[in-house]
PDB file of N, CA and C in Angstrom:
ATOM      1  N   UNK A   1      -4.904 -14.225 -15.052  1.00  0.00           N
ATOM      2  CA  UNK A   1      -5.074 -13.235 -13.994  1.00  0.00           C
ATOM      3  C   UNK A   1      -5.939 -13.850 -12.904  1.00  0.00           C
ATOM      4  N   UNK A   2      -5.284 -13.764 -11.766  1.00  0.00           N
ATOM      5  CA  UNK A   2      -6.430 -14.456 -10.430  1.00  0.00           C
ATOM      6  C   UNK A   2      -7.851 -14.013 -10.428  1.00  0.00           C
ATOM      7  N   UNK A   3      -8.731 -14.293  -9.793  1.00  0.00           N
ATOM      8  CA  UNK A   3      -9.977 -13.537  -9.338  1.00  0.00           C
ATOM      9  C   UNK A   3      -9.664 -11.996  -8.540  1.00  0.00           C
ATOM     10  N   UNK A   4      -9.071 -12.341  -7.717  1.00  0.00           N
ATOM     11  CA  UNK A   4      -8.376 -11.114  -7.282  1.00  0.00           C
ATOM     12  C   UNK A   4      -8.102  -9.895  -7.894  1.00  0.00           C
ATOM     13  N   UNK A   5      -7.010  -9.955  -9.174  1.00  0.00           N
ATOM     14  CA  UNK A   5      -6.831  -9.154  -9.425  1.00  0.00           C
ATOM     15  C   UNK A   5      -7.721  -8.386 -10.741  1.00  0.00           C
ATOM     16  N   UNK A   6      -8.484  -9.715 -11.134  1.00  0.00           N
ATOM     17  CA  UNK A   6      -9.611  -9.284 -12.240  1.00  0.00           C
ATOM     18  C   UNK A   6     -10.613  -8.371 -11.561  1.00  0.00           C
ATOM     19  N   UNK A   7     -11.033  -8.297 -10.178  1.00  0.00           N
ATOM     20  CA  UNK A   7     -11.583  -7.712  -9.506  1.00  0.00           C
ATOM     21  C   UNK A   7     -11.021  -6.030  -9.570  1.00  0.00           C
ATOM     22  N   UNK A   8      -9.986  -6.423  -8.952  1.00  0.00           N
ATOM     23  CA  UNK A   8      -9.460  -4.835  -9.012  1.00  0.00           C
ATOM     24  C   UNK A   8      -9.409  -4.127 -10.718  1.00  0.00           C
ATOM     25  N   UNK A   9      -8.929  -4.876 -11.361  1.00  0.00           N
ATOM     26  CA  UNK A   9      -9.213  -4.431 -12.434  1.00  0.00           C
ATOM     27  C   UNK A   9     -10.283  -3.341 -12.931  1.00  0.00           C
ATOM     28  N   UNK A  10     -11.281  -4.343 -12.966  1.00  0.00           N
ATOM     29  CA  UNK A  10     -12.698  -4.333 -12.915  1.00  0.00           C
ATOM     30  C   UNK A  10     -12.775  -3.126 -12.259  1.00  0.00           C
ATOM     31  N   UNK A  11     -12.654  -2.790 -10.979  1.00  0.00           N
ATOM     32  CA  UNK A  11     -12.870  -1.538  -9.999  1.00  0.00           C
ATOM     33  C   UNK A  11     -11.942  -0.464 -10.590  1.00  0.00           C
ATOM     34  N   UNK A  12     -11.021  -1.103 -11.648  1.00  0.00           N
ATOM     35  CA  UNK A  12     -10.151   0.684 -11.743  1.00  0.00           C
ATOM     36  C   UNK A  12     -10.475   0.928 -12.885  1.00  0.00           C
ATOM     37  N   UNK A  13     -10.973   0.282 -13.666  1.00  0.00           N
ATOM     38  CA  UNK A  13     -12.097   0.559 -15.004  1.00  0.00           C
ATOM     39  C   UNK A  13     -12.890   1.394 -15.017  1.00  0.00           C
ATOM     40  N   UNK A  14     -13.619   0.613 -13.813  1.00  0.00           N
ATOM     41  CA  UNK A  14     -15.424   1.694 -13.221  1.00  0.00           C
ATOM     42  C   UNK A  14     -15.036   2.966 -13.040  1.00  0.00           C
ATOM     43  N   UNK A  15     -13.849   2.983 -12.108  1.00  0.00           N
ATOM     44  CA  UNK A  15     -13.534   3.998 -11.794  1.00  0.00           C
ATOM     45  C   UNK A  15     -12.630   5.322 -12.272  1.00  0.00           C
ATOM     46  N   UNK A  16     -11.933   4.886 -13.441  1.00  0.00           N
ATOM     47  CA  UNK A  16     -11.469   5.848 -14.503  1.00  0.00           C
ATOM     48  C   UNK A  16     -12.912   6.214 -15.409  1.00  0.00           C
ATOM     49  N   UNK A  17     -13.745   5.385 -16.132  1.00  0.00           N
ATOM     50  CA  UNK A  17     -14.944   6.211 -16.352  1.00  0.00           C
ATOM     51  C   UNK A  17     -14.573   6.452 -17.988  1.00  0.00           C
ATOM     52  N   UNK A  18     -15.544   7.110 -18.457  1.00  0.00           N
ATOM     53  CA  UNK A  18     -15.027   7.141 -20.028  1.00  0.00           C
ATOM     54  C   UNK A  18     -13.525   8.363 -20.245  1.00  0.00           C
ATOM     55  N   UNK A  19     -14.017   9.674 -19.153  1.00  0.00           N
ATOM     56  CA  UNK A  19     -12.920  10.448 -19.035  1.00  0.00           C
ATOM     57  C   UNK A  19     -11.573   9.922 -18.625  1.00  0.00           C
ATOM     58  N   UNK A  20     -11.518   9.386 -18.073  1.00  0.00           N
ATOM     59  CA  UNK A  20     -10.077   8.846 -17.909  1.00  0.00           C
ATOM     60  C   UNK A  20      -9.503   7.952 -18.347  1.00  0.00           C
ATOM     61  N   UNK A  21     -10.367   6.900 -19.220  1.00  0.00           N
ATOM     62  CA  UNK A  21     -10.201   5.812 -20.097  1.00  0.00           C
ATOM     63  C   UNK A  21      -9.320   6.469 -21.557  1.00  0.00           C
ATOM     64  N   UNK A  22      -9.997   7.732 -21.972  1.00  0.00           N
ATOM     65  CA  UNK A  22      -9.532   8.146 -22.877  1.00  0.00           C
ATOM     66  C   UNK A  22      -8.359   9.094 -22.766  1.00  0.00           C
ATOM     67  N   UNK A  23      -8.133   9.793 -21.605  1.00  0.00           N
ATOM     68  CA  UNK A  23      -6.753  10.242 -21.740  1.00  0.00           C
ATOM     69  C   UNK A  23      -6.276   9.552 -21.406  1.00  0.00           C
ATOM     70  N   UNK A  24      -6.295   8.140 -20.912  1.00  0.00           N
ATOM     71  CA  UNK A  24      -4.637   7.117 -20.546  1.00  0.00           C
ATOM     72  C   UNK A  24      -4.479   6.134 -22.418  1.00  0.00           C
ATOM     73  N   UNK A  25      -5.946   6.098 -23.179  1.00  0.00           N
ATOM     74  CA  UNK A  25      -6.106   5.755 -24.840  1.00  0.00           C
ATOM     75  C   UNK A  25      -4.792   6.907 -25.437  1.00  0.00           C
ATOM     76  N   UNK A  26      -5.332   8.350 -25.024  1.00  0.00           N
ATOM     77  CA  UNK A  26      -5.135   9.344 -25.901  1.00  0.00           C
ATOM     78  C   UNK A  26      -3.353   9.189 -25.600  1.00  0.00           C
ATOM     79  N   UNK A  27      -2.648   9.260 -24.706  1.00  0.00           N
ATOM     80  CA  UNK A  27      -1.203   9.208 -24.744  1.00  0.00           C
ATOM     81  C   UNK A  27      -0.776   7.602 -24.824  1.00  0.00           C
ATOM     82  N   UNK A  28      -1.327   6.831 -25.197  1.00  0.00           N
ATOM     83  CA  UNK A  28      -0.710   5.787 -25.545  1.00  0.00           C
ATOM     84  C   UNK A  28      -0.621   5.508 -27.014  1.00  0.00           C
ATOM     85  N   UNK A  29      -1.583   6.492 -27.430  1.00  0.00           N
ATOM     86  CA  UNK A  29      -1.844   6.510 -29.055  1.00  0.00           C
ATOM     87  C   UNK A  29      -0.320   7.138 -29.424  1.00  0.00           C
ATOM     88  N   UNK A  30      -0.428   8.828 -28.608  1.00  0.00           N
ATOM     89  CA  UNK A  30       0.410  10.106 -28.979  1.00  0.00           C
ATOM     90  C   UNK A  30       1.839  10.098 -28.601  1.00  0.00           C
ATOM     91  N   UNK A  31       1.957   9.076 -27.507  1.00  0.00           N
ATOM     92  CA  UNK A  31       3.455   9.076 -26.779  1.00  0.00           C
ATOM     93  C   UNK A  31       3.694   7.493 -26.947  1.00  0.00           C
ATOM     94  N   UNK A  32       2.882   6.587 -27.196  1.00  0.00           N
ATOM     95  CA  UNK A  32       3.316   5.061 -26.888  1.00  0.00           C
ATOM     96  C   UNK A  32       3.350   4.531 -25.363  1.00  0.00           C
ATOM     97  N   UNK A  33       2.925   5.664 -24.812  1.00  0.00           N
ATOM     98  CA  UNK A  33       3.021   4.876 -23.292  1.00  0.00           C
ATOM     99  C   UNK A  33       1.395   5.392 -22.628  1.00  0.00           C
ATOM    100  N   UNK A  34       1.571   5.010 -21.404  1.00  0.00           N
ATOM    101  CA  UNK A  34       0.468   5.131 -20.583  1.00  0.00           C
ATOM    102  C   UNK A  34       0.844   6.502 -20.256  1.00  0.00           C
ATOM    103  N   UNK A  35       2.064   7.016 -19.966  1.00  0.00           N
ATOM    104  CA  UNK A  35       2.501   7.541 -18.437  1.00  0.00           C
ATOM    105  C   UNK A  35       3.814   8.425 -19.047  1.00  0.00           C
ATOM    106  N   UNK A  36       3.484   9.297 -20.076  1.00  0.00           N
ATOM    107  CA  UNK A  36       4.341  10.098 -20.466  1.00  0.00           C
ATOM    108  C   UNK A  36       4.289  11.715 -19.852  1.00  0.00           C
ATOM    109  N   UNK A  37       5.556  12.196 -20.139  1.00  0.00           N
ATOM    110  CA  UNK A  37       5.683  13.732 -19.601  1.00  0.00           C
ATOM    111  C   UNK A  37       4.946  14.300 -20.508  1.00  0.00           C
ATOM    112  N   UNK A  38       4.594  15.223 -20.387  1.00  0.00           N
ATOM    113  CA  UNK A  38       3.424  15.790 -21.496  1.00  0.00           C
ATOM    114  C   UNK A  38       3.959  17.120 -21.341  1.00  0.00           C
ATOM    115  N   UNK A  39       3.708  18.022 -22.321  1.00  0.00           N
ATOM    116  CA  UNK A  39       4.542  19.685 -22.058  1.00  0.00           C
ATOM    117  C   UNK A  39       3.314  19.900 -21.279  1.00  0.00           C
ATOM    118  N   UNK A  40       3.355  20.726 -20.281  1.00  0.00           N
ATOM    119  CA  UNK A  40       2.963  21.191 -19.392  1.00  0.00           C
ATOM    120  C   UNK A  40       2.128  22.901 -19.701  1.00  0.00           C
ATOM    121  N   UNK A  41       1.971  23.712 -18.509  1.00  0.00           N
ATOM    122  CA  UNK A  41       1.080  25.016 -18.913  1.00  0.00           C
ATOM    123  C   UNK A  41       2.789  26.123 -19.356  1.00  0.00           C
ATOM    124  N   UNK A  42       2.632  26.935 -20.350  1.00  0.00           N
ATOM    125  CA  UNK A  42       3.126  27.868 -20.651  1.00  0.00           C
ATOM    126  C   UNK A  42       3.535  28.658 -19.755  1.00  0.00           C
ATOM    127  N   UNK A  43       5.082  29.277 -19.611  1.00  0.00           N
ATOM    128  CA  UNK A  43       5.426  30.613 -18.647  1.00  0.00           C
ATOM    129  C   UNK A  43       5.294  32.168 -19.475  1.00  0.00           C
ATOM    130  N   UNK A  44       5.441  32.727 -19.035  1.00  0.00           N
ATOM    131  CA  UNK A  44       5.690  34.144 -19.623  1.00  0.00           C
ATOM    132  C   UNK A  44       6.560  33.897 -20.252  1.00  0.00           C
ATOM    133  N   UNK A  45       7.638  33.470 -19.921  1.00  0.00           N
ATOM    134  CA  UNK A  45       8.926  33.684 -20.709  1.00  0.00           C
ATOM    135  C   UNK A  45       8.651  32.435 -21.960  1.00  0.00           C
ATOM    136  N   UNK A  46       7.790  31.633 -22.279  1.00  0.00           N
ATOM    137  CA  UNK A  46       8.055  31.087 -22.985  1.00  0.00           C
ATOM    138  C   UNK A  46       8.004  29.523 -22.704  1.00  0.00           C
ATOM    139  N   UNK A  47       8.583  29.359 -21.863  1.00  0.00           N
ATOM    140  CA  UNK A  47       9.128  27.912 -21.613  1.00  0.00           C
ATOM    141  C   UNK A  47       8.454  27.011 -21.247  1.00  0.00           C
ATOM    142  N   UNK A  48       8.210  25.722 -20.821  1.00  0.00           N
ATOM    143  CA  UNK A  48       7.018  25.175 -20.073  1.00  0.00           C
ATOM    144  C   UNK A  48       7.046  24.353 -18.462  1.00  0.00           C
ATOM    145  N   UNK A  49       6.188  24.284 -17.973  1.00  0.00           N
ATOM    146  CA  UNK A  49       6.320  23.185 -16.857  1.00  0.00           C
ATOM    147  C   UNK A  49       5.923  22.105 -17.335  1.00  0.00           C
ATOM    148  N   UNK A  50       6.877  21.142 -17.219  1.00  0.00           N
ATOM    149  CA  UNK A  50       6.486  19.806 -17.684  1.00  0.00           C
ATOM    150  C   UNK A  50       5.840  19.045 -16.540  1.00  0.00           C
ATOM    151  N   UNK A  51       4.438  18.084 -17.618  1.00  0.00           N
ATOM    152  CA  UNK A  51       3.075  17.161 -16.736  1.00  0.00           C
ATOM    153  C   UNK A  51       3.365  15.911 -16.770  1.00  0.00           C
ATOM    154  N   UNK A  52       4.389  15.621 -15.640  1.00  0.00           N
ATOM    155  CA  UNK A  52       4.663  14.121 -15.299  1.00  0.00           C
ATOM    156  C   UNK A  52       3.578  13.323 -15.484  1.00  0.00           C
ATOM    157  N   UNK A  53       2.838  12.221 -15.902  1.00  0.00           N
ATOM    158  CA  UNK A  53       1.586  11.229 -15.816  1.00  0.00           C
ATOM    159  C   UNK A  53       2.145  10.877 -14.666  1.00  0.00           C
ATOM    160  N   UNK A  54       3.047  10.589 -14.735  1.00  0.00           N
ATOM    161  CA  UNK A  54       3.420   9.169 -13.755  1.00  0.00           C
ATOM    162  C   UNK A  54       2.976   9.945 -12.267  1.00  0.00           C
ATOM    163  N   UNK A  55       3.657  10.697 -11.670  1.00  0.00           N
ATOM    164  CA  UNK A  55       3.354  11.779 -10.723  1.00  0.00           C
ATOM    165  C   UNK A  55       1.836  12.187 -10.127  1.00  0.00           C
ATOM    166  N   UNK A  56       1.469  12.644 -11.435  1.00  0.00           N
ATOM    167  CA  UNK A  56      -0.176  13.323 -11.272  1.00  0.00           C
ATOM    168  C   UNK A  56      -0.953  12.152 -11.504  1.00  0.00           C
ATOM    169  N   UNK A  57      -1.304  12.323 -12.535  1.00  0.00           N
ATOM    170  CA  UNK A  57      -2.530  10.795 -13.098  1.00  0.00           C
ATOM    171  C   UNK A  57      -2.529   9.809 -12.058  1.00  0.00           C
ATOM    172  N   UNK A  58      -0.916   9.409 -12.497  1.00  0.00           N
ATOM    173  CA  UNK A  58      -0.154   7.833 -12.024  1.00  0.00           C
ATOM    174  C   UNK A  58      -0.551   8.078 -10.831  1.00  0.00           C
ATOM    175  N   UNK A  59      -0.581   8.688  -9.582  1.00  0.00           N
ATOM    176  CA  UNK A  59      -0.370   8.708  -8.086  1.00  0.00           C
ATOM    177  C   UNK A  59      -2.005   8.224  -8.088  1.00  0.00           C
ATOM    178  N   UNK A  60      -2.856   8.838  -8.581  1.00  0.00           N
ATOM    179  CA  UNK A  60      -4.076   8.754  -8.193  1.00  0.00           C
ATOM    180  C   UNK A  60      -4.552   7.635  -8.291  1.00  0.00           C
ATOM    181  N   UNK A  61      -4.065   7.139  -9.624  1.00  0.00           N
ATOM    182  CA  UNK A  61      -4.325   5.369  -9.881  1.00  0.00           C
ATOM    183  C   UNK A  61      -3.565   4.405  -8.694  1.00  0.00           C
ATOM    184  N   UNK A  62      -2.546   4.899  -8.442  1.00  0.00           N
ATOM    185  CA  UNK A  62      -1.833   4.022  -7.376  1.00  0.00           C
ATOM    186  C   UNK A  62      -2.651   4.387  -5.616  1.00  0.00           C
ATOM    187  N   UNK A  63      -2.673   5.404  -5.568  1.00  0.00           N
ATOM    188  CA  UNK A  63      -3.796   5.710  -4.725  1.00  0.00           C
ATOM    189  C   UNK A  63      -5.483   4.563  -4.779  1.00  0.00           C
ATOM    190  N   UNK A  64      -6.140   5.052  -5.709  1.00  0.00           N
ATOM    191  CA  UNK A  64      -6.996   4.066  -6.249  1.00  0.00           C
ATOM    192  C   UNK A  64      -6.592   2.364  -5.600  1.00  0.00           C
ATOM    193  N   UNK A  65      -5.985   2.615  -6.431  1.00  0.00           N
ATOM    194  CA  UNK A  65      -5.168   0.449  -6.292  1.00  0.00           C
ATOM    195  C   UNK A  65      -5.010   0.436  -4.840  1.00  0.00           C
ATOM    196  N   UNK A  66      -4.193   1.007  -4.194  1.00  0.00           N
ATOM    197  CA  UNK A  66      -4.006   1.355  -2.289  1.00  0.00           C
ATOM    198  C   UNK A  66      -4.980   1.122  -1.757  1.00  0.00           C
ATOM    199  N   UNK A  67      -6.370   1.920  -1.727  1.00  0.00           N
ATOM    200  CA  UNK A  67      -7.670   1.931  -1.384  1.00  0.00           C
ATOM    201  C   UNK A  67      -8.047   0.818  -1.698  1.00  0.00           C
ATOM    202  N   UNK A  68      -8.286   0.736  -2.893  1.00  0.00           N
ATOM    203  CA  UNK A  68      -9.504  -0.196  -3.510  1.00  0.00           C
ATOM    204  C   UNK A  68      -9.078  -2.014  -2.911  1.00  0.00           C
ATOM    205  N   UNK A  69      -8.003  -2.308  -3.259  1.00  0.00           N
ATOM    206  CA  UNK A  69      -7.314  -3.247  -2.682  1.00  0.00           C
ATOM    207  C   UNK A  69      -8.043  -3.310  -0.793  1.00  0.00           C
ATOM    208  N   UNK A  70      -7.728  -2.355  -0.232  1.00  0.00           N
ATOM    209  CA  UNK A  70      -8.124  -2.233   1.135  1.00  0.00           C
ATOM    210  C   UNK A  70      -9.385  -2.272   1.056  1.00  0.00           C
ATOM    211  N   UNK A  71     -10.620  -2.272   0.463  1.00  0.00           N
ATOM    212  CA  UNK A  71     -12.111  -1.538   0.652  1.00  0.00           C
ATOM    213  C   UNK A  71     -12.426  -2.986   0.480  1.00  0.00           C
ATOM    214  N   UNK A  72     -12.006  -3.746  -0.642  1.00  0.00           N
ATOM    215  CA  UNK A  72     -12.498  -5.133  -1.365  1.00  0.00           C
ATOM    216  C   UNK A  72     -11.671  -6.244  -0.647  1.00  0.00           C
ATOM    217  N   UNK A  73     -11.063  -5.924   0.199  1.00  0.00           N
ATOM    218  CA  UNK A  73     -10.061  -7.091   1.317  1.00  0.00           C
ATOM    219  C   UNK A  73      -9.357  -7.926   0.608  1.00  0.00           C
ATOM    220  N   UNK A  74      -8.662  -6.990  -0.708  1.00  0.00           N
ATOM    221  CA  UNK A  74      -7.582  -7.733  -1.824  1.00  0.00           C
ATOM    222  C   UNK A  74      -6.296  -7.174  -1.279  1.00  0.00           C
ATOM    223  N   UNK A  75      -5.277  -8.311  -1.720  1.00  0.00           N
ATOM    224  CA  UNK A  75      -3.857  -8.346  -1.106  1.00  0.00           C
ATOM    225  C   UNK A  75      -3.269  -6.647  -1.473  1.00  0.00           C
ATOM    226  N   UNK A  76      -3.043  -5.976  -0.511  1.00  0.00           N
ATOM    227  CA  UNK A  76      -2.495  -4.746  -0.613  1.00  0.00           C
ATOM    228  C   UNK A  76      -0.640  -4.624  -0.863  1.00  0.00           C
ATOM    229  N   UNK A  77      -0.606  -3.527  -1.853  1.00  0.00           N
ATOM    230  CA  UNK A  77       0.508  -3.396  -1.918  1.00  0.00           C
ATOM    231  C   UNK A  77       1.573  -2.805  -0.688  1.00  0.00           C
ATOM    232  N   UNK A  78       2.260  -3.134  -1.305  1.00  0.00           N
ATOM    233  CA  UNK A  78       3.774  -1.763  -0.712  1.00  0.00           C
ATOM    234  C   UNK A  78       3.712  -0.441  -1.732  1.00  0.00           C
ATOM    235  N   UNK A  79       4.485   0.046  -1.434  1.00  0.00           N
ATOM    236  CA  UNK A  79       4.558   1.297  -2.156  1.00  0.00           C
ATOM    237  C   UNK A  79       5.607   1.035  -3.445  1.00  0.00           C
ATOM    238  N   UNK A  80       6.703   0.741  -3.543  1.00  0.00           N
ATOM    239  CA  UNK A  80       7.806  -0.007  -4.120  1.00  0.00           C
ATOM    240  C   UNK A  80       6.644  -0.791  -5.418  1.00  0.00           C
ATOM    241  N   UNK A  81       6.176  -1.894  -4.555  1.00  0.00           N
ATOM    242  CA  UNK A  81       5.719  -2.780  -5.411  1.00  0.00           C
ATOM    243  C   UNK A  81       4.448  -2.402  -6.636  1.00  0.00           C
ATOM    244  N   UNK A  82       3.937  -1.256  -5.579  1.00  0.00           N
ATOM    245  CA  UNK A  82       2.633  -0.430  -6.651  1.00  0.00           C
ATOM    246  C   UNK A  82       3.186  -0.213  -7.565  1.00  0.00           C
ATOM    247  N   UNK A  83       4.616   0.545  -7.060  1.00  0.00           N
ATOM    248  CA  UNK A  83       5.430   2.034  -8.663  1.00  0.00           C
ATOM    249  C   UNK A  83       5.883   0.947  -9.704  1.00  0.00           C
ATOM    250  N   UNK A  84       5.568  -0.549  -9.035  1.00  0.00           N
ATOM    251  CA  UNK A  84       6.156  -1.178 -10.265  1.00  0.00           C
ATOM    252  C   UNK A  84       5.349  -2.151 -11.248  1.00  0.00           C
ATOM    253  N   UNK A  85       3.852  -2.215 -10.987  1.00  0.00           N
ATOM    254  CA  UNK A  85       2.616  -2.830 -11.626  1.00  0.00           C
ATOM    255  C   UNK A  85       1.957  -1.987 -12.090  1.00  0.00           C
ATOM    256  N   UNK A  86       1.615  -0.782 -11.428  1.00  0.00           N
ATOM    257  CA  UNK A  86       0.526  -0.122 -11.828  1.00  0.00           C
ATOM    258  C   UNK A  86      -0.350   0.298 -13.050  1.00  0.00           C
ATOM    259  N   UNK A  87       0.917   0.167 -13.350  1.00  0.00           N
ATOM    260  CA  UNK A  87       0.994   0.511 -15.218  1.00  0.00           C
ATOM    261  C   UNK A  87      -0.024  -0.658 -15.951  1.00  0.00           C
ATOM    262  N   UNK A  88       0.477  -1.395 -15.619  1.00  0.00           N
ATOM    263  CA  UNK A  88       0.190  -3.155 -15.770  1.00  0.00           C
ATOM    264  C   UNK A  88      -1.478  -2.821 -15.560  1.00  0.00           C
ATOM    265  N   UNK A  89      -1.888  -2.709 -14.450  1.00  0.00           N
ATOM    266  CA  UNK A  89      -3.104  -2.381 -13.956  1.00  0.00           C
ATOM    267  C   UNK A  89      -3.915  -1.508 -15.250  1.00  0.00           C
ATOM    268  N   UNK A  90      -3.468  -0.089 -15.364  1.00  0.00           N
ATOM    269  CA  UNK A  90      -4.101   0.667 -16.377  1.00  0.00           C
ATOM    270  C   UNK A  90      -3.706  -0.328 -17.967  1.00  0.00           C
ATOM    271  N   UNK A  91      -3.111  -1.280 -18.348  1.00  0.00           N
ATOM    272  CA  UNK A  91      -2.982  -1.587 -19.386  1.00  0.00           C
ATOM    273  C   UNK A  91      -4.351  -2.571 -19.395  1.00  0.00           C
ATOM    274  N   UNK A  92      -4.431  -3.434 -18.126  1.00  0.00           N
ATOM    275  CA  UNK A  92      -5.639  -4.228 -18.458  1.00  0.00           C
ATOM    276  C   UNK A  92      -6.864  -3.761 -18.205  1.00  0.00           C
ATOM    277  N   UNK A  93      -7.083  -2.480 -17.223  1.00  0.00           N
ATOM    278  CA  UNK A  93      -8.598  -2.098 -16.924  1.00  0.00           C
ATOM    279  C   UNK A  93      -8.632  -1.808 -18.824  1.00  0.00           C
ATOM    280  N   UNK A  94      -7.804  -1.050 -19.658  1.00  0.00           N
ATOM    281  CA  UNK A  94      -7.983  -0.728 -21.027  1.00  0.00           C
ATOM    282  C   UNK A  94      -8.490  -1.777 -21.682  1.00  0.00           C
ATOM    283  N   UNK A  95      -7.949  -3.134 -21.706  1.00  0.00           N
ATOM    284  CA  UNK A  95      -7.911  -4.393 -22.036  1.00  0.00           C
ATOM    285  C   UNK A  95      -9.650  -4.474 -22.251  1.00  0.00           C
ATOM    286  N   UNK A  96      -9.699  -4.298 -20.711  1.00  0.00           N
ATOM    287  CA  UNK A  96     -11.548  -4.763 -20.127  1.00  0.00           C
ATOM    288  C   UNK A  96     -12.343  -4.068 -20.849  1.00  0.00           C
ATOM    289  N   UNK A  97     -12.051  -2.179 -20.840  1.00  0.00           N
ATOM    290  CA  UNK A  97     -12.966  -1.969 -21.447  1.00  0.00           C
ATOM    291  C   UNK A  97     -13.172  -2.310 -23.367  1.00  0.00           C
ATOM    292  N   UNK A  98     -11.927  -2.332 -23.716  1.00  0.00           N
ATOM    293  CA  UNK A  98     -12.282  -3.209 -25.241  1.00  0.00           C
ATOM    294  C   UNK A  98     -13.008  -4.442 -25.121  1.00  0.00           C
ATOM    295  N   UNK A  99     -12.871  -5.427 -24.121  1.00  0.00           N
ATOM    296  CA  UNK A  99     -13.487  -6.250 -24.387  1.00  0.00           C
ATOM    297  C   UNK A  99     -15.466  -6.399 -23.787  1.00  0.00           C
ATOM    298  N   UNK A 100     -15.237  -5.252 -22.913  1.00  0.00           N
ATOM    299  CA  UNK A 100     -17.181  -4.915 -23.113  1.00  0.00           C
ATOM    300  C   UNK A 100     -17.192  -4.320 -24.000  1.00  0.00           C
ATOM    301  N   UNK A 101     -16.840  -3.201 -24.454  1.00  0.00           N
ATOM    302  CA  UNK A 101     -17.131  -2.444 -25.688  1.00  0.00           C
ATOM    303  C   UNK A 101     -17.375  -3.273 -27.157  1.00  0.00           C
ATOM    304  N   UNK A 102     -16.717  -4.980 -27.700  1.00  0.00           N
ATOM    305  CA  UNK A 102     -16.740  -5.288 -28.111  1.00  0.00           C
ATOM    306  C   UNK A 102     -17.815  -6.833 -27.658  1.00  0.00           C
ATOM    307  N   UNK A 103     -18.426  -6.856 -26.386  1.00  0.00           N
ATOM    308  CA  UNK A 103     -19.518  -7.790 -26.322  1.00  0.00           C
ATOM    309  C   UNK A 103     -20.845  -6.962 -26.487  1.00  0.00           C
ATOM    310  N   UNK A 104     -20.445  -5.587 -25.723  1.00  0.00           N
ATOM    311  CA  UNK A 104     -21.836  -5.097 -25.786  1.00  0.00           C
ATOM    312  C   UNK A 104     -22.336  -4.711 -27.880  1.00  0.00           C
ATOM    313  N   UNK A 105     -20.909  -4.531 -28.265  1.00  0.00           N
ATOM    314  CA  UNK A 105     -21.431  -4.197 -29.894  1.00  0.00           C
ATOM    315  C   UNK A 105     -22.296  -5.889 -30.445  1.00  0.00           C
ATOM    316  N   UNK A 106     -21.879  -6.715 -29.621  1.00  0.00           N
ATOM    317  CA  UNK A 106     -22.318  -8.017 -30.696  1.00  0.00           C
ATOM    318  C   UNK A 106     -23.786  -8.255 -30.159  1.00  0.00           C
ATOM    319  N   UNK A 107     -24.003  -7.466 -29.235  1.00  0.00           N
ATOM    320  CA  UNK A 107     -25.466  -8.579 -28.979  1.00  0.00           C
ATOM    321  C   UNK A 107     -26.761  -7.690 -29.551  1.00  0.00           C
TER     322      UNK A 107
END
């Protein structure tokens, strides 16, 4: 991974936080992915609205990456090219935090 993008990394780590670290953990455990439909809030009648990740969560992270990329004067995406890494992105900020979580346990 370049400096570059270990950077951003790094910044979408900080910035998911323990709360958001663990619901992108919690559906990769429950669905196998990052970025699953999740049943959604209940209708009267029964039925549900289904909770795109990719949509909700996902936009904000790609949002995030958009910004953050721009703030830190790292190569900015397209839009196209975001919907098609991003994922990638939340797989390694996860990556990062196992691997502090597992320096800070050794010392």
């Amino acid at each position: 991974m370049s400096g570059e993008n270990e950077l951003l990394v790094k910044r979408l780590s900080e910035w998911l936080g323990e709360e958001g670290k663990a619901f992108f953990k919690e559906n990769m455990e429950k669905h196998g992915t990052y970025i699953p439909v999740l049943e959604g809030e209940k209708l009267q009648n029964g039925s549900t609205i289904p909770h795109p990740v990719h949509l909700r969560e996902g936009m904000k992270v790609r949002n995030f990456l958009r910004s953050g990329a721009s703030t830190y004067g790292l190569t900015i995406f397209d839009g196209v090219e975001l919907d098609d890494v991003y994922v990638g992105y939340i797989e390694k900020a996860m990556e990062f935090v196992e691997e502090d979580k597992d320096a800070n346990e050794s010392d």
